[in-house]
C-alpha atoms as a PDB file:
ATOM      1  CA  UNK A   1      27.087 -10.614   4.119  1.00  0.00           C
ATOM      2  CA  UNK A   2      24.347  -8.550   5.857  1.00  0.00           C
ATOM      3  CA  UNK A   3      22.591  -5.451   4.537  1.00  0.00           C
ATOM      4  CA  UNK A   4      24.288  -2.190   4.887  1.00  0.00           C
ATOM      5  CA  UNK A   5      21.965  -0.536   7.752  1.00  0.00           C
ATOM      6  CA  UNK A   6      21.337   2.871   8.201  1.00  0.00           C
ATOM      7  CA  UNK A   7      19.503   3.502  11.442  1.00  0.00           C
ATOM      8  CA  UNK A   8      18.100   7.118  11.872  1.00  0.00           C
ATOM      9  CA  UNK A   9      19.139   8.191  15.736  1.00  0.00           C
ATOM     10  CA  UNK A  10      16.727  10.997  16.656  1.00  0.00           C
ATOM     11  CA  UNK A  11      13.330  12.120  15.065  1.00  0.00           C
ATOM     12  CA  UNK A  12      14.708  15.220  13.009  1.00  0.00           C
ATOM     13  CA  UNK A  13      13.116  18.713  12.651  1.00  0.00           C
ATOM     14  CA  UNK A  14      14.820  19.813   9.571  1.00  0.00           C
ATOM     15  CA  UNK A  15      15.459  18.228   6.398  1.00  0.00           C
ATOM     16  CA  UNK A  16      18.363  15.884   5.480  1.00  0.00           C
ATOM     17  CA  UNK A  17      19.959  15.306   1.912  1.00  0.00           C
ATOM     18  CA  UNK A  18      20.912  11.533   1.834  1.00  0.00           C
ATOM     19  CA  UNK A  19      21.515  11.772  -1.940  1.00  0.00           C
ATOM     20  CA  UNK A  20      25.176   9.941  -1.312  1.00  0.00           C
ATOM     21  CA  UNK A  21      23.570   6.980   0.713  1.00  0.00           C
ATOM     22  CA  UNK A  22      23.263   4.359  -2.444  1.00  0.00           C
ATOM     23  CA  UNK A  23      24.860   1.273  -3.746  1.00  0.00           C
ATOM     24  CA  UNK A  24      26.804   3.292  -6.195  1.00  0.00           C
ATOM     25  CA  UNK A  25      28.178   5.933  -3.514  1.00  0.00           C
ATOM     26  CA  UNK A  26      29.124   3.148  -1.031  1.00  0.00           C
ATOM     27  CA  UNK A  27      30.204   0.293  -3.162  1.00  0.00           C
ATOM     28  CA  UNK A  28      34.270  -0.357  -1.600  1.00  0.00           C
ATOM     29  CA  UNK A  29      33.914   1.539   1.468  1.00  0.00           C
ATOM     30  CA  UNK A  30      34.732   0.488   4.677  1.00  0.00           C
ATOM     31  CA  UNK A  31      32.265   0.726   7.548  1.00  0.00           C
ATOM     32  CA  UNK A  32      34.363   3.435   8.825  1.00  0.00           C
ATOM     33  CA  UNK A  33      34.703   5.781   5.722  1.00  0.00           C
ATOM     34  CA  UNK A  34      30.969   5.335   5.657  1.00  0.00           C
ATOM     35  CA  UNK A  35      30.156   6.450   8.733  1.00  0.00           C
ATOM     36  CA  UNK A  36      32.742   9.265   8.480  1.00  0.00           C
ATOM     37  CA  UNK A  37      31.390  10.311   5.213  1.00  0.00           C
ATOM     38  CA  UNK A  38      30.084  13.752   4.744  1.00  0.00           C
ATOM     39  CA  UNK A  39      26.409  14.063   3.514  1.00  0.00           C
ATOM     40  CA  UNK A  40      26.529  17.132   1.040  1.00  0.00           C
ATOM     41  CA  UNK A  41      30.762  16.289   0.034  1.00  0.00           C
ATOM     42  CA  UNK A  42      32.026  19.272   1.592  1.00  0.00           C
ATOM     43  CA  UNK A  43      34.598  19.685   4.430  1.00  0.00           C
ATOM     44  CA  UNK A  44      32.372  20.987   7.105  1.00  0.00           C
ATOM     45  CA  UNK A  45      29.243  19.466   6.240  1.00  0.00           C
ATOM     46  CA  UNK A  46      27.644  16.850   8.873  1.00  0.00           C
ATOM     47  CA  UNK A  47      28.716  13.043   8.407  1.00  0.00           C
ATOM     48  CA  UNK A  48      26.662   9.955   8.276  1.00  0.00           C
ATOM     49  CA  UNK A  49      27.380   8.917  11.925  1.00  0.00           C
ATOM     50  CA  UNK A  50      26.341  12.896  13.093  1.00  0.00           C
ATOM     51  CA  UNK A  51      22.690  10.997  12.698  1.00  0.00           C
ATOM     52  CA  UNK A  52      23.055   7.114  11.794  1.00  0.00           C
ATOM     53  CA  UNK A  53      24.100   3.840  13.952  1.00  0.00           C
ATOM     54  CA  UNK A  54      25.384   2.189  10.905  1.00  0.00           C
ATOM     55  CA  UNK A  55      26.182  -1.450  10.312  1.00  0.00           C
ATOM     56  CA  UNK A  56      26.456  -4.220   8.298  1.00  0.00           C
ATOM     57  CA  UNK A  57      28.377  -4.651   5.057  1.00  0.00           C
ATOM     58  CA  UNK A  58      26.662  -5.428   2.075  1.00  0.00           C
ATOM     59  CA  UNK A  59      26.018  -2.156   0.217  1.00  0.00           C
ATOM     60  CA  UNK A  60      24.417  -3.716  -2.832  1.00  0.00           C
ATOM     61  CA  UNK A  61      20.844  -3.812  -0.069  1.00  0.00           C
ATOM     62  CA  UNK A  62      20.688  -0.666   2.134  1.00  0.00           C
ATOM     63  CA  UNK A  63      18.527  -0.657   4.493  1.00  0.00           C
ATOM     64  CA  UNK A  64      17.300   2.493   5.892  1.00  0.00           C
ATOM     65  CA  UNK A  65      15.410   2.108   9.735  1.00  0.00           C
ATOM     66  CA  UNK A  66      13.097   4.537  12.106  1.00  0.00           C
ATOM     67  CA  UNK A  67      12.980   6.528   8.951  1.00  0.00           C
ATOM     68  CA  UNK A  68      10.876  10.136   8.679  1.00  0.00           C
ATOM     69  CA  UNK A  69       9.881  12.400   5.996  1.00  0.00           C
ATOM     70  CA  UNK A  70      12.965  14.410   6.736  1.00  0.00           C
ATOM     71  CA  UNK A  71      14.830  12.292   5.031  1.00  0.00           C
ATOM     72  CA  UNK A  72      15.454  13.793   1.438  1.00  0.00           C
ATOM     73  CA  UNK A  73      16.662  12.383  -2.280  1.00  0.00           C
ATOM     74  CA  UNK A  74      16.588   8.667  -0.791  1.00  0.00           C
ATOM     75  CA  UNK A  75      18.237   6.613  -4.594  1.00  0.00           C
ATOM     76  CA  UNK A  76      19.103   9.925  -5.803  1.00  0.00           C
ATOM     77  CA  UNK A  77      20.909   8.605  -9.120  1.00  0.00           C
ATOM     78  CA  UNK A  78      21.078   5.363  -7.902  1.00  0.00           C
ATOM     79  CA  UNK A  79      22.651   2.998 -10.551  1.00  0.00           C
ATOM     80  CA  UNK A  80      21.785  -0.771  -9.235  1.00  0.00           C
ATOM     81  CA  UNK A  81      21.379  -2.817  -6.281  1.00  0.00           C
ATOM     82  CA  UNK A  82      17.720  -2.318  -3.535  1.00  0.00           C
ATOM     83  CA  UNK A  83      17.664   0.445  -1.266  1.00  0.00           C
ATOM     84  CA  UNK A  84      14.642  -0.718   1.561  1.00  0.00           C
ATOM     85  CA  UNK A  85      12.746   1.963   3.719  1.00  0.00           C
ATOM     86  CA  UNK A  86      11.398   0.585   6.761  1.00  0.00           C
ATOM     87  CA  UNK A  87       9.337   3.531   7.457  1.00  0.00           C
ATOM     88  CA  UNK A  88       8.093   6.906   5.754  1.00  0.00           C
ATOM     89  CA  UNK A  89      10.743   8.995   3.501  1.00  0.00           C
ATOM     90  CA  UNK A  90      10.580  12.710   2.135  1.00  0.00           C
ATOM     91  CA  UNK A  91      10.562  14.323  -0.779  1.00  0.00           C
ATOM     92  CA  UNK A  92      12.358  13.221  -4.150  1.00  0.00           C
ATOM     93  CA  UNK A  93      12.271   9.332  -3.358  1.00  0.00           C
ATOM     94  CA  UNK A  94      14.508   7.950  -6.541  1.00  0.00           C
ATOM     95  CA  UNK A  95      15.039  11.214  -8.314  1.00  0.00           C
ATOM     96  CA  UNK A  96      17.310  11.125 -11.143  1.00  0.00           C
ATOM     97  CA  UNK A  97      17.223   6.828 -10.617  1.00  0.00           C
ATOM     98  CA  UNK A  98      19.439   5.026 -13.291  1.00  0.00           C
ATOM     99  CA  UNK A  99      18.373   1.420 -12.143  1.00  0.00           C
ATOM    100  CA  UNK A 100      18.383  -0.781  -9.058  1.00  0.00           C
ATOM    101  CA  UNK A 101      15.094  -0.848  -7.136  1.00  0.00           C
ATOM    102  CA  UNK A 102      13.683   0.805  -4.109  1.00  0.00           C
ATOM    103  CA  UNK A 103      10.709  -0.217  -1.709  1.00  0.00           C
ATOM    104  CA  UNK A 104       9.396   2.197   1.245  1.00  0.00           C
ATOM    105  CA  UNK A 105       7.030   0.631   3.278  1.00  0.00           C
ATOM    106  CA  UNK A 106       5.845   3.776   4.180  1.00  0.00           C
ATOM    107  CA  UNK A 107       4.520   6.877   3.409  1.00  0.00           C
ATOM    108  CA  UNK A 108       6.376   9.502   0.709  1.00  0.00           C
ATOM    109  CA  UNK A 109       6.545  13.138   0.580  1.00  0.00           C
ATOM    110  CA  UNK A 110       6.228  14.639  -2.904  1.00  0.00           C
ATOM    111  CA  UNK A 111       8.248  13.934  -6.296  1.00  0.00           C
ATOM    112  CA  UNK A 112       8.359  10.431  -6.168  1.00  0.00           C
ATOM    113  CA  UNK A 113      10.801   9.398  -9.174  1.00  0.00           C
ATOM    114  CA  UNK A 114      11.699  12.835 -10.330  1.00  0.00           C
ATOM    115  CA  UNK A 115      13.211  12.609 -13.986  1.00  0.00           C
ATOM    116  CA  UNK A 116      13.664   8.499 -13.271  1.00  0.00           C
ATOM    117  CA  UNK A 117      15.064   6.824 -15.952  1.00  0.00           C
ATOM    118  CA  UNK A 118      15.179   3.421 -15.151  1.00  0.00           C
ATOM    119  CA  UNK A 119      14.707   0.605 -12.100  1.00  0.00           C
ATOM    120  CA  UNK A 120      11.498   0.033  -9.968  1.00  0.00           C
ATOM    121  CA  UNK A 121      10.180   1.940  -7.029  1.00  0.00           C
ATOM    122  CA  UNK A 122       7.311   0.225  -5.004  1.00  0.00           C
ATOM    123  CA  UNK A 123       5.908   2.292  -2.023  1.00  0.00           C
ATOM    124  CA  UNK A 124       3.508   0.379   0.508  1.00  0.00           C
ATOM    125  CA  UNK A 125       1.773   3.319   1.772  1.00  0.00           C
ATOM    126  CA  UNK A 126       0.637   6.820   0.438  1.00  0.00           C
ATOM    127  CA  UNK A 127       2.990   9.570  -2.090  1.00  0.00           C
ATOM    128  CA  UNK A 128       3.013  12.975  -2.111  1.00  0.00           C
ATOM    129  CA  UNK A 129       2.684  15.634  -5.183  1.00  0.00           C
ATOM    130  CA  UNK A 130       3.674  15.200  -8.445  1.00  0.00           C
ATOM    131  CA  UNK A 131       4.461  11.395  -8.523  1.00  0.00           C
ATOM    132  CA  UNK A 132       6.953  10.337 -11.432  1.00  0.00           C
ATOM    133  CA  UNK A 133       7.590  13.882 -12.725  1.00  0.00           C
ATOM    134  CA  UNK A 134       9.234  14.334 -15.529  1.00  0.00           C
ATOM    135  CA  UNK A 135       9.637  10.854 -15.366  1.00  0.00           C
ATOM    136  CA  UNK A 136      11.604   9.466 -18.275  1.00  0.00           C
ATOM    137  CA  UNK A 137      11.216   5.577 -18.174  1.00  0.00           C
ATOM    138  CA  UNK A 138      11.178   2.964 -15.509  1.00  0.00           C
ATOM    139  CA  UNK A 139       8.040   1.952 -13.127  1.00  0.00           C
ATOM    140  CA  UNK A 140       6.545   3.231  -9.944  1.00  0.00           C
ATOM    141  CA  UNK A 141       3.975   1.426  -7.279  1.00  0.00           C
ATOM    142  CA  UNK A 142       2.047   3.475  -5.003  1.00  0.00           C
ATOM    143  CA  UNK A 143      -0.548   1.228  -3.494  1.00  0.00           C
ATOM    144  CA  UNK A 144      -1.965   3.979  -1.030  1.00  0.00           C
ATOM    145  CA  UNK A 145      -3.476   7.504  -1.833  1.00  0.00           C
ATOM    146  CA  UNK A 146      -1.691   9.180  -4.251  1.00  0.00           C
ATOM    147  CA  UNK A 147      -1.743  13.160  -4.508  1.00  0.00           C
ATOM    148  CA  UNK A 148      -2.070  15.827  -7.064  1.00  0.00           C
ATOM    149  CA  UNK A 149      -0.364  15.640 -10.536  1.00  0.00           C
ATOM    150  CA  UNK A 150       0.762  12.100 -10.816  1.00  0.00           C
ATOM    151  CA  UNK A 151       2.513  11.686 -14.265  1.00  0.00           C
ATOM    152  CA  UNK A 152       3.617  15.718 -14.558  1.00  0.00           C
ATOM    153  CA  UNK A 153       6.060  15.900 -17.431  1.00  0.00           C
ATOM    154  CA  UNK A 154       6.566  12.116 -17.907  1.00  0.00           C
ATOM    155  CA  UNK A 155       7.510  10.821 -20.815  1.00  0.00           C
ATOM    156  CA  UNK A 156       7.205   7.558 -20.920  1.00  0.00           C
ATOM    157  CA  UNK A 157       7.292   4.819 -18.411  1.00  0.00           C
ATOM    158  CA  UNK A 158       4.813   3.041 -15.893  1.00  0.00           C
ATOM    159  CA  UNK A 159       3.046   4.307 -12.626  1.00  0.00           C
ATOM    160  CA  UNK A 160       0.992   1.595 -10.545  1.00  0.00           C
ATOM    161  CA  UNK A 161      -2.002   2.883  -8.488  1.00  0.00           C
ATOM    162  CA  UNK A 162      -4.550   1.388  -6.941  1.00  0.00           C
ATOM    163  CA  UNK A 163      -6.948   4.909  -6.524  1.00  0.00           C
ATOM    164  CA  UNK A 164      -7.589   7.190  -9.184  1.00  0.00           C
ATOM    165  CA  UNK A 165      -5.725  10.845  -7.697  1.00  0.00           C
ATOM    166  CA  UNK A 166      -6.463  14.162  -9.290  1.00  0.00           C
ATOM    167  CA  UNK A 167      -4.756  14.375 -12.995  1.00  0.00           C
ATOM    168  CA  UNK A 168      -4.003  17.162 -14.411  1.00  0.00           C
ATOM    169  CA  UNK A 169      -5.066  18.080 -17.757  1.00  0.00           C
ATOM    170  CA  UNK A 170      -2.890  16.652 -20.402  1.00  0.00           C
ATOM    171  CA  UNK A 171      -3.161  13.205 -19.063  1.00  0.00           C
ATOM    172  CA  UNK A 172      -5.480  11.304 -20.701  1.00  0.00           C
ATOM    173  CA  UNK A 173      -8.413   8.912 -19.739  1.00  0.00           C
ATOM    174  CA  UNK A 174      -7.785   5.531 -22.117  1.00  0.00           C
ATOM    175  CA  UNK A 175     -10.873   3.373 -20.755  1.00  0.00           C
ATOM    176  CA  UNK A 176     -10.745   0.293 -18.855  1.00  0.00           C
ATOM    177  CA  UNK A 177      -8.812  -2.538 -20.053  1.00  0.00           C
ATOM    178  CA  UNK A 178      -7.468  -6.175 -19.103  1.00  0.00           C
ATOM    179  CA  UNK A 179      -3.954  -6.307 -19.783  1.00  0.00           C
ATOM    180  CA  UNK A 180      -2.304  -9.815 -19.911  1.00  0.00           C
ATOM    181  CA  UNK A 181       1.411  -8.260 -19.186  1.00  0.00           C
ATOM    182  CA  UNK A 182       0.071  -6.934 -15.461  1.00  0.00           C
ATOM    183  CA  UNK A 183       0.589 -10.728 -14.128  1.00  0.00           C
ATOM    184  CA  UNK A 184       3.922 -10.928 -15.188  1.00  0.00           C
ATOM    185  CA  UNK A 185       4.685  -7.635 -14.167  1.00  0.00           C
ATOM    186  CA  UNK A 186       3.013  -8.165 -10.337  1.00  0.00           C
ATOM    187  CA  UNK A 187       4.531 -11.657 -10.632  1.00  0.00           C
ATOM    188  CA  UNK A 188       8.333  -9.683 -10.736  1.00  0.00           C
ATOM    189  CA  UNK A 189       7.402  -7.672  -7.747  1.00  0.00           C
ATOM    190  CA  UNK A 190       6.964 -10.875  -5.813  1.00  0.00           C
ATOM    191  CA  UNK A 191      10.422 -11.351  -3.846  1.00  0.00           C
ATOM    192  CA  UNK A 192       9.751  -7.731  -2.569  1.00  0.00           C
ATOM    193  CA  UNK A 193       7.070  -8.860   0.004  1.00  0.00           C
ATOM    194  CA  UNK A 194       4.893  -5.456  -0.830  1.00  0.00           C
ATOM    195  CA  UNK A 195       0.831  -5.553  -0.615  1.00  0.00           C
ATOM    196  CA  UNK A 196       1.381  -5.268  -4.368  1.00  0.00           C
ATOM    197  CA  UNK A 197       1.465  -9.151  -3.989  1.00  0.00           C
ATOM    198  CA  UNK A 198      -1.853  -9.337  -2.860  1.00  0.00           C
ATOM    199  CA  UNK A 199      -3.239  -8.482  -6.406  1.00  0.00           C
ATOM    200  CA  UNK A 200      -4.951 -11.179  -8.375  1.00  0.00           C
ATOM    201  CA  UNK A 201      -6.464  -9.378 -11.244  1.00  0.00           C
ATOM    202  CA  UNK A 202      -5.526  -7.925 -14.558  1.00  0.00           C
ATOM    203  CA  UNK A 203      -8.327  -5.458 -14.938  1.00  0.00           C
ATOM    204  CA  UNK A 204      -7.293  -1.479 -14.654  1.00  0.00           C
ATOM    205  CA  UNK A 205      -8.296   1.917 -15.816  1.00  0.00           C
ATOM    206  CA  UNK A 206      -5.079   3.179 -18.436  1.00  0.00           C
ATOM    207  CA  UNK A 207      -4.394   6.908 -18.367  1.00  0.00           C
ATOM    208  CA  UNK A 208      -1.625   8.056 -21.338  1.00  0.00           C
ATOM    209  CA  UNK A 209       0.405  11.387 -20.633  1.00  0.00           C
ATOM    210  CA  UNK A 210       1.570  13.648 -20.221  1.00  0.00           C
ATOM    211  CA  UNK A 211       0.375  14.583 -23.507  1.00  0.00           C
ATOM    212  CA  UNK A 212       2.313  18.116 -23.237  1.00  0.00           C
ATOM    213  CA  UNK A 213       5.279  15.604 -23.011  1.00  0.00           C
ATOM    214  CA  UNK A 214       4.625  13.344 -26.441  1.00  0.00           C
ATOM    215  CA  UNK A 215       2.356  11.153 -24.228  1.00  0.00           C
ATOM    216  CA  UNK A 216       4.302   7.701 -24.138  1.00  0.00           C
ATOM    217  CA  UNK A 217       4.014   7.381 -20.621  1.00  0.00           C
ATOM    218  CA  UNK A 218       0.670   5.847 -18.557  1.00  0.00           C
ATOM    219  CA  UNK A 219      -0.740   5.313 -15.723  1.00  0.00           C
ATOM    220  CA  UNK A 220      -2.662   2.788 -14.398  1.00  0.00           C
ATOM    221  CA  UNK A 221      -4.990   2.110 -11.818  1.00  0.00           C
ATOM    222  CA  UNK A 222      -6.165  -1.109 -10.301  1.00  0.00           C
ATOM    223  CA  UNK A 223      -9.463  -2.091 -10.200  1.00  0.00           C
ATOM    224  CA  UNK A 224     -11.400  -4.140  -7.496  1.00  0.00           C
END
């Protein structure tokens, strides 16, 4: 079986739900009710093949190529199985995720993980805004720049940096620490083939927050 392949047609100027493009949504379909599928589940709304060669026919790995930032709610609720991103993504990367993971070798617009509650996102370039809002449980990777607000609302769960971005105020500054469990947990990332893997040490600086949120979640950031 090969990945299911979405391949983006045309650089768009407007923004494009893809919310129904995951392992759950596509799990039994043939490649012809996928490509005939309508993107927003109503009768006059645009279908997948309106802007997507698609192929393959394993939907348990979606692959998702000459991506753009117009491409919006990537793993919105996804439930299991990898969705890959062999290029940049918009806003609301893994919102709502249940489980599965997701890796973007690219840049991501804003609200990363929005209310995640479970799986593994790992982004190889830079996120937007407000990574891992409300964020419920689960992990995120960003190993580029990361911008304003990481952590908003979270309540628990991980977020993996490797710069320090501007916090807001209810996330707190925990000191700099060596935790053991980091090598296991970078060891797990492995089999993605992320620059994650290029990380050898254990050493970061642990934020806890949101703090207007009960404060179980952290964040931490890699140090050289």
């Amino acid at each position: 079986m090969t990945a299911l392949t979405f391949t983006l047609k045309t650089a768009l100027n407007f923004k494009l739900n893809c919310a129904r493009l995951t392992p759950n949504n596509l799990a039994g379909l043939s490649l012809t009710q996928i490509k005939n599928l309508s993107l927003l589940n109503s009768k006059n709304s645009a279908k997948v093949a309106d802007f997507f060669d698609v192929s393959g026919n394993n939907a348990e790995h979606i692959i998702f190529k000459n991506s753009n930032t117009q491409l919006n709610y990537l793993g919105h609720k996804m439930l299991h199985g990898q969705i890959t991103i062999e290029g940049d993504c918009g806003d609301f990367l893994g919102a709502n995720m249940h489980g599965g993971n997701i890796i973007c070798h690219g840049n991501v617009n804003d609200r990363v993980g929005d209310q995640m509650r479970r799986g593994l996102i790992l982004i190889n370039g830079d996120a937007g805004d407000y990574c891992g809002s409300r964020m419920i449980a689960g992990t995120i990777g960003a190993y580029g720049k990361v911008g304003k607000y990481a952590g908003f609302g979270m309540k628990r769960g991980t977020i993996l940096l490797t710069q320090i971005p501007t916090l807001h105020a209810t996330i707190q500054d925990c000191g700099v620490h060596t935790l053991p469990f980091l090598a296991l947990l970078l060891s797990a990332f492995k089999p993605f083939l992320t620059k994650f893997n290029v990380i050898t040490t254990n050493r970061v600086r642990r934020y806890a927050g949101d703090l207007a949120s009960n404060g179980n979640g952290e964040i931490l950031v890699i140090l050289p």
